[in-house]
PDB file of N, CA and C in Angstrom:
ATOM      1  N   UNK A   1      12.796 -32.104 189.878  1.00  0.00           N
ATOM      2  CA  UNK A   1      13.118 -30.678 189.896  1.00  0.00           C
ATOM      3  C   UNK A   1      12.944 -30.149 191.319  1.00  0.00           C
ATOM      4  N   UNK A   2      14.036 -29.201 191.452  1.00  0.00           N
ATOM      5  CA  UNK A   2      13.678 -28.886 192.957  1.00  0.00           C
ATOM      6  C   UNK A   2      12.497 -28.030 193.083  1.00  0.00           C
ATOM      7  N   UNK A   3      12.230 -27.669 194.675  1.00  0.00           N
ATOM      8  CA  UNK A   3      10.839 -26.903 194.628  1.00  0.00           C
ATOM      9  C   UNK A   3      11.268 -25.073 194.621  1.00  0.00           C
ATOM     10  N   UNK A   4      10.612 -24.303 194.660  1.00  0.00           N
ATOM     11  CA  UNK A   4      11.007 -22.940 194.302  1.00  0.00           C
ATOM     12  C   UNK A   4      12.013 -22.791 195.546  1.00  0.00           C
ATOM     13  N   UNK A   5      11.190 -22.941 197.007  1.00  0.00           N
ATOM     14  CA  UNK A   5      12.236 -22.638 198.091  1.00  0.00           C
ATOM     15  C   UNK A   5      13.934 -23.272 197.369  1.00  0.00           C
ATOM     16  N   UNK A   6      14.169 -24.636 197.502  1.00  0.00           N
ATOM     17  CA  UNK A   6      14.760 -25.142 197.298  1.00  0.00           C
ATOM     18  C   UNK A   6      16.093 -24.349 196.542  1.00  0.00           C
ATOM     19  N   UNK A   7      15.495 -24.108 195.305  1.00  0.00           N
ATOM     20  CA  UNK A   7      16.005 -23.157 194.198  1.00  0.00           C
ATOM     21  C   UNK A   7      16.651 -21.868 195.418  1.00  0.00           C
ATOM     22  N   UNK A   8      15.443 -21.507 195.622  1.00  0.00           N
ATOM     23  CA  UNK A   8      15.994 -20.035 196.307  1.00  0.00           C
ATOM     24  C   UNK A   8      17.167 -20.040 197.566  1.00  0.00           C
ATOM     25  N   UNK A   9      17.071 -20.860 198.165  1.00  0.00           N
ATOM     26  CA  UNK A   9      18.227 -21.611 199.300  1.00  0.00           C
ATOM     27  C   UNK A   9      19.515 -21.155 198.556  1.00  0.00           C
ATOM     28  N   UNK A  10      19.313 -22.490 197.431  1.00  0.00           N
ATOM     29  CA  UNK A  10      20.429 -22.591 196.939  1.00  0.00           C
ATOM     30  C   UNK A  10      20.797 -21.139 196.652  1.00  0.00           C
ATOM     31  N   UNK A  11      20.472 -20.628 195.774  1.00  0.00           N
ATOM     32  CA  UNK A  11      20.799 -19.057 195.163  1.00  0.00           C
ATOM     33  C   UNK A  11      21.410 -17.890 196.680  1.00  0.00           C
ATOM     34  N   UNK A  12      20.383 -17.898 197.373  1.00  0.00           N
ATOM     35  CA  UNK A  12      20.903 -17.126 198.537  1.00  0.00           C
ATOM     36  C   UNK A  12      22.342 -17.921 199.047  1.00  0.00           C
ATOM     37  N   UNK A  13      22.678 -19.340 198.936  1.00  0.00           N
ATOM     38  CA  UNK A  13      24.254 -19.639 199.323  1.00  0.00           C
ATOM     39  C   UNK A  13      25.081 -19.192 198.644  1.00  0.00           C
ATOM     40  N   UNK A  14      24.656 -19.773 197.670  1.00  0.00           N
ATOM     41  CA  UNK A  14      25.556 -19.636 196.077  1.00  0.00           C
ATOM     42  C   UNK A  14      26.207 -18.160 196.400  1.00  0.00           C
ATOM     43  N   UNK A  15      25.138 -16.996 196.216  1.00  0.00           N
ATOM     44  CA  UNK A  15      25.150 -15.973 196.641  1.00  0.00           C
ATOM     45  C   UNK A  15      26.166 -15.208 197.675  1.00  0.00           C
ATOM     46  N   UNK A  16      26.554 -16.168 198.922  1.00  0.00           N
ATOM     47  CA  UNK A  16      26.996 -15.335 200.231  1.00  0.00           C
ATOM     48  C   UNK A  16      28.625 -16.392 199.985  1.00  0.00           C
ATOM     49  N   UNK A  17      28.912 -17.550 199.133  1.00  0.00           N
ATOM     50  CA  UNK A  17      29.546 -18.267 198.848  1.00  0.00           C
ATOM     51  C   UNK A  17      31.083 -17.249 197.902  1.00  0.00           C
ATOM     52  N   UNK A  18      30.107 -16.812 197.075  1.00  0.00           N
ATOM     53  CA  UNK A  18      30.909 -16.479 195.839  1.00  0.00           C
ATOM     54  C   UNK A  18      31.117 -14.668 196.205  1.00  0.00           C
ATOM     55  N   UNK A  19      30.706 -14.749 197.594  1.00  0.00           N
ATOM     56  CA  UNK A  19      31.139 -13.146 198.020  1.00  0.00           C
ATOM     57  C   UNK A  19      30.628 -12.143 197.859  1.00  0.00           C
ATOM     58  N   UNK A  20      29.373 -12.552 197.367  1.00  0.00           N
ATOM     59  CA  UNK A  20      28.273 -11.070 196.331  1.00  0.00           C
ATOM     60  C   UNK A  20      27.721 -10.500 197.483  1.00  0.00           C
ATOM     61  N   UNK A  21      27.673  -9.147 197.630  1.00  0.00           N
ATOM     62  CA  UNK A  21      26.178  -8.445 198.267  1.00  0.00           C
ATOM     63  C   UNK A  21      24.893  -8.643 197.441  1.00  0.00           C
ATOM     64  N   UNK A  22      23.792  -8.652 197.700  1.00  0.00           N
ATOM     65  CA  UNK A  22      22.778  -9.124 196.651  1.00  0.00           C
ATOM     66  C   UNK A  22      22.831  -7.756 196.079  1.00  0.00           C
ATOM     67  N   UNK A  23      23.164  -6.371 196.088  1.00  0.00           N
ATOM     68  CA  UNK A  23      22.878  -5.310 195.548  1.00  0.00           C
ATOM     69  C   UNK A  23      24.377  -5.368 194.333  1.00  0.00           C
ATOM     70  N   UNK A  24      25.152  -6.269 194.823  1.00  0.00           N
ATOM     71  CA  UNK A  24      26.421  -6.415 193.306  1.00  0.00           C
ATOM     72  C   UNK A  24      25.745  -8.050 192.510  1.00  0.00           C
ATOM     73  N   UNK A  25      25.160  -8.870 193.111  1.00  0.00           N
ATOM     74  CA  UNK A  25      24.798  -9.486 192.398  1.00  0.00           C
ATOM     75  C   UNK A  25      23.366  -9.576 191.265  1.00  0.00           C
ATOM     76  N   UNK A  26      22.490  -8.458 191.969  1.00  0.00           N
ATOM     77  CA  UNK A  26      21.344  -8.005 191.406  1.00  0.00           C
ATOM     78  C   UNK A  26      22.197  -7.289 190.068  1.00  0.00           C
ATOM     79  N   UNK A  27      22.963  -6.595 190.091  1.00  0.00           N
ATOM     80  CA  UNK A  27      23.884  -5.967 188.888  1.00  0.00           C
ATOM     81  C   UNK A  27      24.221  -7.005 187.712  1.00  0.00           C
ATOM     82  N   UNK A  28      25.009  -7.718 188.394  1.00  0.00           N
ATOM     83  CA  UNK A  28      25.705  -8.982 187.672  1.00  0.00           C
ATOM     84  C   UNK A  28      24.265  -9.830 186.931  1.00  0.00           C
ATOM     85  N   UNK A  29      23.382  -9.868 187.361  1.00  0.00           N
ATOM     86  CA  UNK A  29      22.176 -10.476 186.591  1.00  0.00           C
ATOM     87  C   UNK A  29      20.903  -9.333 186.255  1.00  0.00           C
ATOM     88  N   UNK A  30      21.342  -8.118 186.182  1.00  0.00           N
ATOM     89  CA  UNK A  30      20.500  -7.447 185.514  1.00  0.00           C
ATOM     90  C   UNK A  30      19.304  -6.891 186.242  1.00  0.00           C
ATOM     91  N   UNK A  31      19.216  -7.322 187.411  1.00  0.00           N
ATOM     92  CA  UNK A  31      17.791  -6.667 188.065  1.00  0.00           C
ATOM     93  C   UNK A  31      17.730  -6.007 188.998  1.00  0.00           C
ATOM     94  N   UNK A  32      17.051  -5.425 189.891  1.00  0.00           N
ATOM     95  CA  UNK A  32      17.145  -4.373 190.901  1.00  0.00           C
ATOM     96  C   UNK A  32      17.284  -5.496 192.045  1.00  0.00           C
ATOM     97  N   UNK A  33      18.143  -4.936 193.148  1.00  0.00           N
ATOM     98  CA  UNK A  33      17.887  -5.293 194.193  1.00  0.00           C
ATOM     99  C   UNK A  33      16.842  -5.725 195.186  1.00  0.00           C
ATOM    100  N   UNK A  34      15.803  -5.040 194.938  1.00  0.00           N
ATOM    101  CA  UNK A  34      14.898  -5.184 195.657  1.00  0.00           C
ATOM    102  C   UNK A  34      14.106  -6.920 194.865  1.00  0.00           C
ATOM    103  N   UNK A  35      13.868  -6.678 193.830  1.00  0.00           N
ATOM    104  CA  UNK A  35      13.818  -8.157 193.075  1.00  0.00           C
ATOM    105  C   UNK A  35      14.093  -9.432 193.644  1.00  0.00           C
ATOM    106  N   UNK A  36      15.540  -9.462 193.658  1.00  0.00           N
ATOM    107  CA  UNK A  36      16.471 -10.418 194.487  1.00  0.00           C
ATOM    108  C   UNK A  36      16.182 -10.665 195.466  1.00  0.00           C
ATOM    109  N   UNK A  37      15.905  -9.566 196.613  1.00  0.00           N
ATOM    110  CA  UNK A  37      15.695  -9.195 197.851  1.00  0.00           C
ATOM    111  C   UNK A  37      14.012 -10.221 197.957  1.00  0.00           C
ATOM    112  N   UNK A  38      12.862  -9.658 197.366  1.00  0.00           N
ATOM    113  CA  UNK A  38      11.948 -10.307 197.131  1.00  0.00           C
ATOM    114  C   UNK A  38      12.109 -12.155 196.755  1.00  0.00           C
ATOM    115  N   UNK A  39      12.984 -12.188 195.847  1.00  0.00           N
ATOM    116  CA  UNK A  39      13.283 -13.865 195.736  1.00  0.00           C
ATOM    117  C   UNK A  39      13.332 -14.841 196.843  1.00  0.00           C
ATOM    118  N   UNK A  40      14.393 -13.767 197.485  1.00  0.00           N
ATOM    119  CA  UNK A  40      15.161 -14.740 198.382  1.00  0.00           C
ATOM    120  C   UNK A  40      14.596 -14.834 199.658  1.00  0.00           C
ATOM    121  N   UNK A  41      13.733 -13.680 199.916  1.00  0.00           N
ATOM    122  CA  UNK A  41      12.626 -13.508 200.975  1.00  0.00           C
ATOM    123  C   UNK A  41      11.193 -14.385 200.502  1.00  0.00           C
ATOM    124  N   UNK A  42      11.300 -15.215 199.950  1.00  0.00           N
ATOM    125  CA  UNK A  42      10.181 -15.881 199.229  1.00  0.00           C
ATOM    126  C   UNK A  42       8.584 -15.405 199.173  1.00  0.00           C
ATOM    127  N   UNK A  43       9.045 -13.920 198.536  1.00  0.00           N
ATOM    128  CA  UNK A  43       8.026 -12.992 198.399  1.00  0.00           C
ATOM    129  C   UNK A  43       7.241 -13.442 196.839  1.00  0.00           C
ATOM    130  N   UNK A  44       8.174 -13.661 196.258  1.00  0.00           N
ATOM    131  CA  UNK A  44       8.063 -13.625 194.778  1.00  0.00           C
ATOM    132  C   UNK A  44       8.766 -15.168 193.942  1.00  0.00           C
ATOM    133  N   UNK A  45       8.173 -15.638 193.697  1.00  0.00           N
ATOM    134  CA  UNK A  45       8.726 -17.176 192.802  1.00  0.00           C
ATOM    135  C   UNK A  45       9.970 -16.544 192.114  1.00  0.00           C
ATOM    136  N   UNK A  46      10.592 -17.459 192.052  1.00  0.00           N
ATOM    137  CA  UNK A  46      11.761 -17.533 191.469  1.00  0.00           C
ATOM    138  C   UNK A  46      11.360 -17.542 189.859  1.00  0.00           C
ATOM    139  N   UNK A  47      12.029 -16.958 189.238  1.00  0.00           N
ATOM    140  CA  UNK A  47      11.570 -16.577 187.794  1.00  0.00           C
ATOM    141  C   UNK A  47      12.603 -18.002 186.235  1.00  0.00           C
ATOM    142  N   UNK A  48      12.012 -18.690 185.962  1.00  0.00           N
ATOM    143  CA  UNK A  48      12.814 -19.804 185.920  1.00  0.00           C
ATOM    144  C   UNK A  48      13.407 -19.569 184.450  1.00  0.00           C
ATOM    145  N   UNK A  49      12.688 -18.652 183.915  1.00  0.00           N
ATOM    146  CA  UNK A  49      13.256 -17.775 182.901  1.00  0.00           C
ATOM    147  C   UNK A  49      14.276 -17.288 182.524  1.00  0.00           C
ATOM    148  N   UNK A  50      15.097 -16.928 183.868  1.00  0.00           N
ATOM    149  CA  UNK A  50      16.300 -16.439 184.899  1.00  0.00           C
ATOM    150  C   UNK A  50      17.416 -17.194 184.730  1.00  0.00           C
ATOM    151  N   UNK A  51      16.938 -18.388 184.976  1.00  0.00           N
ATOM    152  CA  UNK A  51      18.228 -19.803 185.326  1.00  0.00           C
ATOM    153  C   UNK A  51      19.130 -19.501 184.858  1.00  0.00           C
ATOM    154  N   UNK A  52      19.367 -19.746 183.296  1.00  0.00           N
ATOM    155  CA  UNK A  52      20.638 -19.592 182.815  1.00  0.00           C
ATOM    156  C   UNK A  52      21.540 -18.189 183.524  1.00  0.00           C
ATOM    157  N   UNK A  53      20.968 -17.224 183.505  1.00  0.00           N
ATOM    158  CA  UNK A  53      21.715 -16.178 183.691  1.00  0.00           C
ATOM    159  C   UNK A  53      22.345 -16.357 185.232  1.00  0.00           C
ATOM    160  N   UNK A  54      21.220 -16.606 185.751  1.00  0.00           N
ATOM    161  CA  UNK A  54      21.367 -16.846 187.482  1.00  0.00           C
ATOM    162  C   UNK A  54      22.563 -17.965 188.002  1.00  0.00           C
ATOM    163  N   UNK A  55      22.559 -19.114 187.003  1.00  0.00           N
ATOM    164  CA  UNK A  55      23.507 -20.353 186.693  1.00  0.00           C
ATOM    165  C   UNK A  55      25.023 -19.330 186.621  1.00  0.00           C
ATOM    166  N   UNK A  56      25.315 -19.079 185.818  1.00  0.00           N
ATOM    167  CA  UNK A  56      26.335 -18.455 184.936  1.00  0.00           C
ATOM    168  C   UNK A  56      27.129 -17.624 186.134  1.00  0.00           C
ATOM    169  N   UNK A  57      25.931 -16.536 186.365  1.00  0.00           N
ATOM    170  CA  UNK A  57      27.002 -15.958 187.271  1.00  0.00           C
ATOM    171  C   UNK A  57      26.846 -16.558 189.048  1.00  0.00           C
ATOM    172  N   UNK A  58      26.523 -17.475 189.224  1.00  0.00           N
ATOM    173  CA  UNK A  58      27.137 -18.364 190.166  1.00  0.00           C
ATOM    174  C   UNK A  58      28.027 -18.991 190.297  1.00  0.00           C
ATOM    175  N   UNK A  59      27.894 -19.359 188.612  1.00  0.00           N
ATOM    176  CA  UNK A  59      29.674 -20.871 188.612  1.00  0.00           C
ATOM    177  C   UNK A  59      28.755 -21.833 188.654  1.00  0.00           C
ATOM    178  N   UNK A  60      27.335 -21.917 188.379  1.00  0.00           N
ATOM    179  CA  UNK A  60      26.893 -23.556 188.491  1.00  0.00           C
ATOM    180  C   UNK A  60      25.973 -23.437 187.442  1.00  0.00           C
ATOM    181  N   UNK A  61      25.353 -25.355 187.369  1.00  0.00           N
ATOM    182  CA  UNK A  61      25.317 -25.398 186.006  1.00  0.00           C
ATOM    183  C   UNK A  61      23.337 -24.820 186.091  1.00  0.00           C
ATOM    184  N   UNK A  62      22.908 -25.447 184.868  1.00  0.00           N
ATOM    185  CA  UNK A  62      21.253 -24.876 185.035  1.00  0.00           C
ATOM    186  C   UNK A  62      20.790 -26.094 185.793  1.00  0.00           C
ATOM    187  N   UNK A  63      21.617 -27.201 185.157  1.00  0.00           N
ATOM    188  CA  UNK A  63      20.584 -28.534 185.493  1.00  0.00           C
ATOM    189  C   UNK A  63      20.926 -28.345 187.047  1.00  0.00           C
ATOM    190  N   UNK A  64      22.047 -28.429 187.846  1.00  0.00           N
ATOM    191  CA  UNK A  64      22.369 -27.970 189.195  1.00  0.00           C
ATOM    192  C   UNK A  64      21.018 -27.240 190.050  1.00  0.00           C
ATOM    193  N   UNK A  65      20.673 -25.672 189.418  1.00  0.00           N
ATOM    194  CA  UNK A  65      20.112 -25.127 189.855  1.00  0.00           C
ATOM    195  C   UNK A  65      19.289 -25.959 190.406  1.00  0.00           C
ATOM    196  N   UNK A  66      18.356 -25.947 189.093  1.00  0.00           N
ATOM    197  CA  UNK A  66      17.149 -26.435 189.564  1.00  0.00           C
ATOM    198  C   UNK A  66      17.014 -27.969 189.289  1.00  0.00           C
ATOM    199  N   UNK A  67      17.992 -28.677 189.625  1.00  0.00           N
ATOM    200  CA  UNK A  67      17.479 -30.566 190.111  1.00  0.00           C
ATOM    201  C   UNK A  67      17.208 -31.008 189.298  1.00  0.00           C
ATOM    202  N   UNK A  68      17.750 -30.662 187.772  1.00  0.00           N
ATOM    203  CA  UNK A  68      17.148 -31.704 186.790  1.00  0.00           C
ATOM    204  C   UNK A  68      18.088 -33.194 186.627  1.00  0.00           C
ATOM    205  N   UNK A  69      19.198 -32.629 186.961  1.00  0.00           N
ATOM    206  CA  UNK A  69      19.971 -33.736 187.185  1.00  0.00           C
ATOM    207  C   UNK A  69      20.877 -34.289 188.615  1.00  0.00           C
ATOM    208  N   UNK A  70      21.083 -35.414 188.256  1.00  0.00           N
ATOM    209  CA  UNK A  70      21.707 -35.930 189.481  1.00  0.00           C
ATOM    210  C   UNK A  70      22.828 -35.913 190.322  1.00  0.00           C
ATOM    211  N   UNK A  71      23.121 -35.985 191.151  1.00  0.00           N
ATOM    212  CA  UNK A  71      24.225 -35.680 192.002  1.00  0.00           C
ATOM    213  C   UNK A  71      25.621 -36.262 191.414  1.00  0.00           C
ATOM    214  N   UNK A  72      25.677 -36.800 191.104  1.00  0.00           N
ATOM    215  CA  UNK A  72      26.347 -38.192 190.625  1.00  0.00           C
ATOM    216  C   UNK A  72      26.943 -37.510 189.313  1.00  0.00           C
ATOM    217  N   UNK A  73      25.963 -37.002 188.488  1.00  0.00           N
ATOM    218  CA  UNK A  73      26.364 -36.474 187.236  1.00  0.00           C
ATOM    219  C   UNK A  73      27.502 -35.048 187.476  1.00  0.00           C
ATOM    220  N   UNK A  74      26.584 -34.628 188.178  1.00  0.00           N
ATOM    221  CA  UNK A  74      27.613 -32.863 188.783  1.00  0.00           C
ATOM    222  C   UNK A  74      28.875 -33.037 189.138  1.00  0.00           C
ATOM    223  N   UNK A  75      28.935 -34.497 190.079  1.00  0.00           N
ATOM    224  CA  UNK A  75      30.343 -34.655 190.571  1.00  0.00           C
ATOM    225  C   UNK A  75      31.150 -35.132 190.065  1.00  0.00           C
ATOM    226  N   UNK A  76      30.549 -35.929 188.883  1.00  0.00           N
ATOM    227  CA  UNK A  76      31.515 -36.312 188.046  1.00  0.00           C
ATOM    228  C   UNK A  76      32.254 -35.321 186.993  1.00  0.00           C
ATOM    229  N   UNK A  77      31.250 -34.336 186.715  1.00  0.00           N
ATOM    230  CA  UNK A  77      31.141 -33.298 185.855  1.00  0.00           C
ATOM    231  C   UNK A  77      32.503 -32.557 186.398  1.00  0.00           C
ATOM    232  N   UNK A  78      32.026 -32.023 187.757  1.00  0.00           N
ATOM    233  CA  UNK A  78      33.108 -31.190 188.779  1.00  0.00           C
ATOM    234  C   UNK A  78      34.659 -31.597 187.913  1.00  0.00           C
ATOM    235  N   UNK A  79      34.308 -33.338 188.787  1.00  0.00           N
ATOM    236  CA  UNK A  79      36.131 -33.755 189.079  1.00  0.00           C
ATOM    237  C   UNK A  79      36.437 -33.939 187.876  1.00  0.00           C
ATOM    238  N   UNK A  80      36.119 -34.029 186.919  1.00  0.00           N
ATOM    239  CA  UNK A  80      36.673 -34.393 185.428  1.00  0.00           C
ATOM    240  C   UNK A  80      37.446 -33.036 184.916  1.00  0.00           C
ATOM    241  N   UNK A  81      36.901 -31.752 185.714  1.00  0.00           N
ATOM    242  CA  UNK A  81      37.760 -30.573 185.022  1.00  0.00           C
ATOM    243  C   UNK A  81      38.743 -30.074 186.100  1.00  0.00           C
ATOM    244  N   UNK A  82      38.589 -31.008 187.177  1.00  0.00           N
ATOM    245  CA  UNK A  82      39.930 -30.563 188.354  1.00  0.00           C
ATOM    246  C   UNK A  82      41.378 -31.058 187.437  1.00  0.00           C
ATOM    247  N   UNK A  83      42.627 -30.407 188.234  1.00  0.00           N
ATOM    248  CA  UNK A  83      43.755 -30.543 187.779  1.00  0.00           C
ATOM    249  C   UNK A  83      43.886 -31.870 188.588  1.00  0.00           C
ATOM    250  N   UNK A  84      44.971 -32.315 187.961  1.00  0.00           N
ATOM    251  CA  UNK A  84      45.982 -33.673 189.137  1.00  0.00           C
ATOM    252  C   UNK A  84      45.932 -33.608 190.731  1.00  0.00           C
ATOM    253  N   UNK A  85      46.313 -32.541 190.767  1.00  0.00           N
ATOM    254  CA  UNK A  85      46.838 -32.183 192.093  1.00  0.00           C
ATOM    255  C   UNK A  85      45.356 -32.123 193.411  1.00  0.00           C
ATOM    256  N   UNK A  86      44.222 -31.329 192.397  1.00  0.00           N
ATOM    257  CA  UNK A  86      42.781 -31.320 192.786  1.00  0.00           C
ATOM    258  C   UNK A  86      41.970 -32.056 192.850  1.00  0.00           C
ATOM    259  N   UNK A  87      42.194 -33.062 191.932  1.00  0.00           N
ATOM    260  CA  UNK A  87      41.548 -34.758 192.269  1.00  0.00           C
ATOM    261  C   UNK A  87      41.745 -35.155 193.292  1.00  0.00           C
ATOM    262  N   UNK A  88      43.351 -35.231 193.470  1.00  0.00           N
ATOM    263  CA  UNK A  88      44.077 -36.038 194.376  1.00  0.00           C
ATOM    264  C   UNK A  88      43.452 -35.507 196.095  1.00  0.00           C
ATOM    265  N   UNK A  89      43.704 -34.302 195.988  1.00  0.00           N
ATOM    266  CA  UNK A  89      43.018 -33.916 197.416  1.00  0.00           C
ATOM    267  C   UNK A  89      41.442 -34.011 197.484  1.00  0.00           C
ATOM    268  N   UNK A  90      40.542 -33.757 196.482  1.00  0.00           N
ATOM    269  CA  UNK A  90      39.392 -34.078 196.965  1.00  0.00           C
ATOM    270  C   UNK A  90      38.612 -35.324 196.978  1.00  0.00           C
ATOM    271  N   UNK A  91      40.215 -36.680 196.337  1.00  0.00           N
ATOM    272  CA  UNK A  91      39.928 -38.126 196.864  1.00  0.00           C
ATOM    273  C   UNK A  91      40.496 -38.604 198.606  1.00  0.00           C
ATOM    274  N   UNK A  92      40.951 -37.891 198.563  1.00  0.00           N
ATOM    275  CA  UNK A  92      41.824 -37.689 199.684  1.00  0.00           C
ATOM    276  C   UNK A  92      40.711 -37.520 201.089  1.00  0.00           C
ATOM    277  N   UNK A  93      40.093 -36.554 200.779  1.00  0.00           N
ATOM    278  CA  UNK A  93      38.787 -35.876 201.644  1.00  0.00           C
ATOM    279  C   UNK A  93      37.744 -36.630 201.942  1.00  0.00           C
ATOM    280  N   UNK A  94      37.753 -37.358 200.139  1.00  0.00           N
ATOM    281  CA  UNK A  94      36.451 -38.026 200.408  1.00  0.00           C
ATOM    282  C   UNK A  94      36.590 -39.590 201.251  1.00  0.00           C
ATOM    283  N   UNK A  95      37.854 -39.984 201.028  1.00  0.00           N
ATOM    284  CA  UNK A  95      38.386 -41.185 201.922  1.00  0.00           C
ATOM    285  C   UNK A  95      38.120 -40.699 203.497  1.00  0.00           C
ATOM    286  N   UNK A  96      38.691 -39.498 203.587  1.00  0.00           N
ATOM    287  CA  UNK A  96      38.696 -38.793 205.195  1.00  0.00           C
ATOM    288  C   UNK A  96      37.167 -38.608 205.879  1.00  0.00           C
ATOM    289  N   UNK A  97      36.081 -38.607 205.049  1.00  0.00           N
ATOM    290  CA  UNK A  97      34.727 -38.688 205.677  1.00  0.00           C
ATOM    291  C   UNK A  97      33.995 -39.797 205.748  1.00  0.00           C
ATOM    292  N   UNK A  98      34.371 -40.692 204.717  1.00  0.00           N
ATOM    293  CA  UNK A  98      33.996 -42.018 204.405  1.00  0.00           C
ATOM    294  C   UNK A  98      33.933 -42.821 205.648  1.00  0.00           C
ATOM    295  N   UNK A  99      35.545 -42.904 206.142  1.00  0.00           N
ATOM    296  CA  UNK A  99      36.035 -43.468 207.158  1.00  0.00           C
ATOM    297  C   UNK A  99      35.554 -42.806 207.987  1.00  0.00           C
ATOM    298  N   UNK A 100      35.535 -41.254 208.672  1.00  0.00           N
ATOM    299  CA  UNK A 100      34.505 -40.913 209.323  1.00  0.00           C
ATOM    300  C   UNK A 100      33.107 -41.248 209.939  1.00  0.00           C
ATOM    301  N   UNK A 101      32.108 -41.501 208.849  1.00  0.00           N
ATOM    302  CA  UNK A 101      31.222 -41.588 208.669  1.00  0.00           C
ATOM    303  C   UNK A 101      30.775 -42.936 209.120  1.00  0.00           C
ATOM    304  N   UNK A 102      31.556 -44.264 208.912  1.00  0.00           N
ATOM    305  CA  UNK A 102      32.041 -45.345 209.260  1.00  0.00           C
ATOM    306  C   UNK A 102      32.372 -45.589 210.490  1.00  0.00           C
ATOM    307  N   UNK A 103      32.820 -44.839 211.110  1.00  0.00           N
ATOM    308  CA  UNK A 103      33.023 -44.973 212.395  1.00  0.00           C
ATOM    309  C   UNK A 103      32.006 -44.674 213.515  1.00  0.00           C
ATOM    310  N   UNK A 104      31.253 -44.112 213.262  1.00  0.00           N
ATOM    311  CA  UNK A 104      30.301 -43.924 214.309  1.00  0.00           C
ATOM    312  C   UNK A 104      29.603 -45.043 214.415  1.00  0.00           C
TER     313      UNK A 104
END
């Protein structure tokens, strides 16, 4: 499981990712701003109580959040609900870093 920072990282990306101000995303999950604000300033533990809701309106899953499961599982998870066309380019990508990565 990840550690609280960890959690909170993620959430503050997730967060600036999916376009939210934390004062529209504090909305979208029910709590005051200042709350959020406190989270992500690692004033206050992350409330794990939360997850699901916090999951949901991110677009990611719970086990994601917080590290219960593996990388491996997510990505498979991901590409299994891409279209044709969305496989194809993000095999495409992953050939393009591979070889990258390889080269140094």
């Amino acid at each position: 499981m990840r550690s609280n920072s960890e959690i909170i990282r993620l959430i503050d990306r997730s967060i600036r990712v999916n376009g939210f101000s934390y004062a529209e995303f504090a909305k979208r999950v029910n709590m005051s701003t200042s709350a959020i604000s406190r989270y992500i300033n690692n004033e206050r533990p992350f409330p794990i109580d939360k997850s699901e809701i916090f999951a949901k309106e991110l677009g990611v899953s719970v086990e994601w959040l917080l590290g219960t499961t593996d990388d491996e599982e997510i990505f498979l998870a991901i590409f299994n609900q891409l279209n044709d066309e969305n496989k194809e380019k993000l095999l495409d990508y992953a050939h393009f870093i591979y070889d990258r990565q390889n080269k140094r």
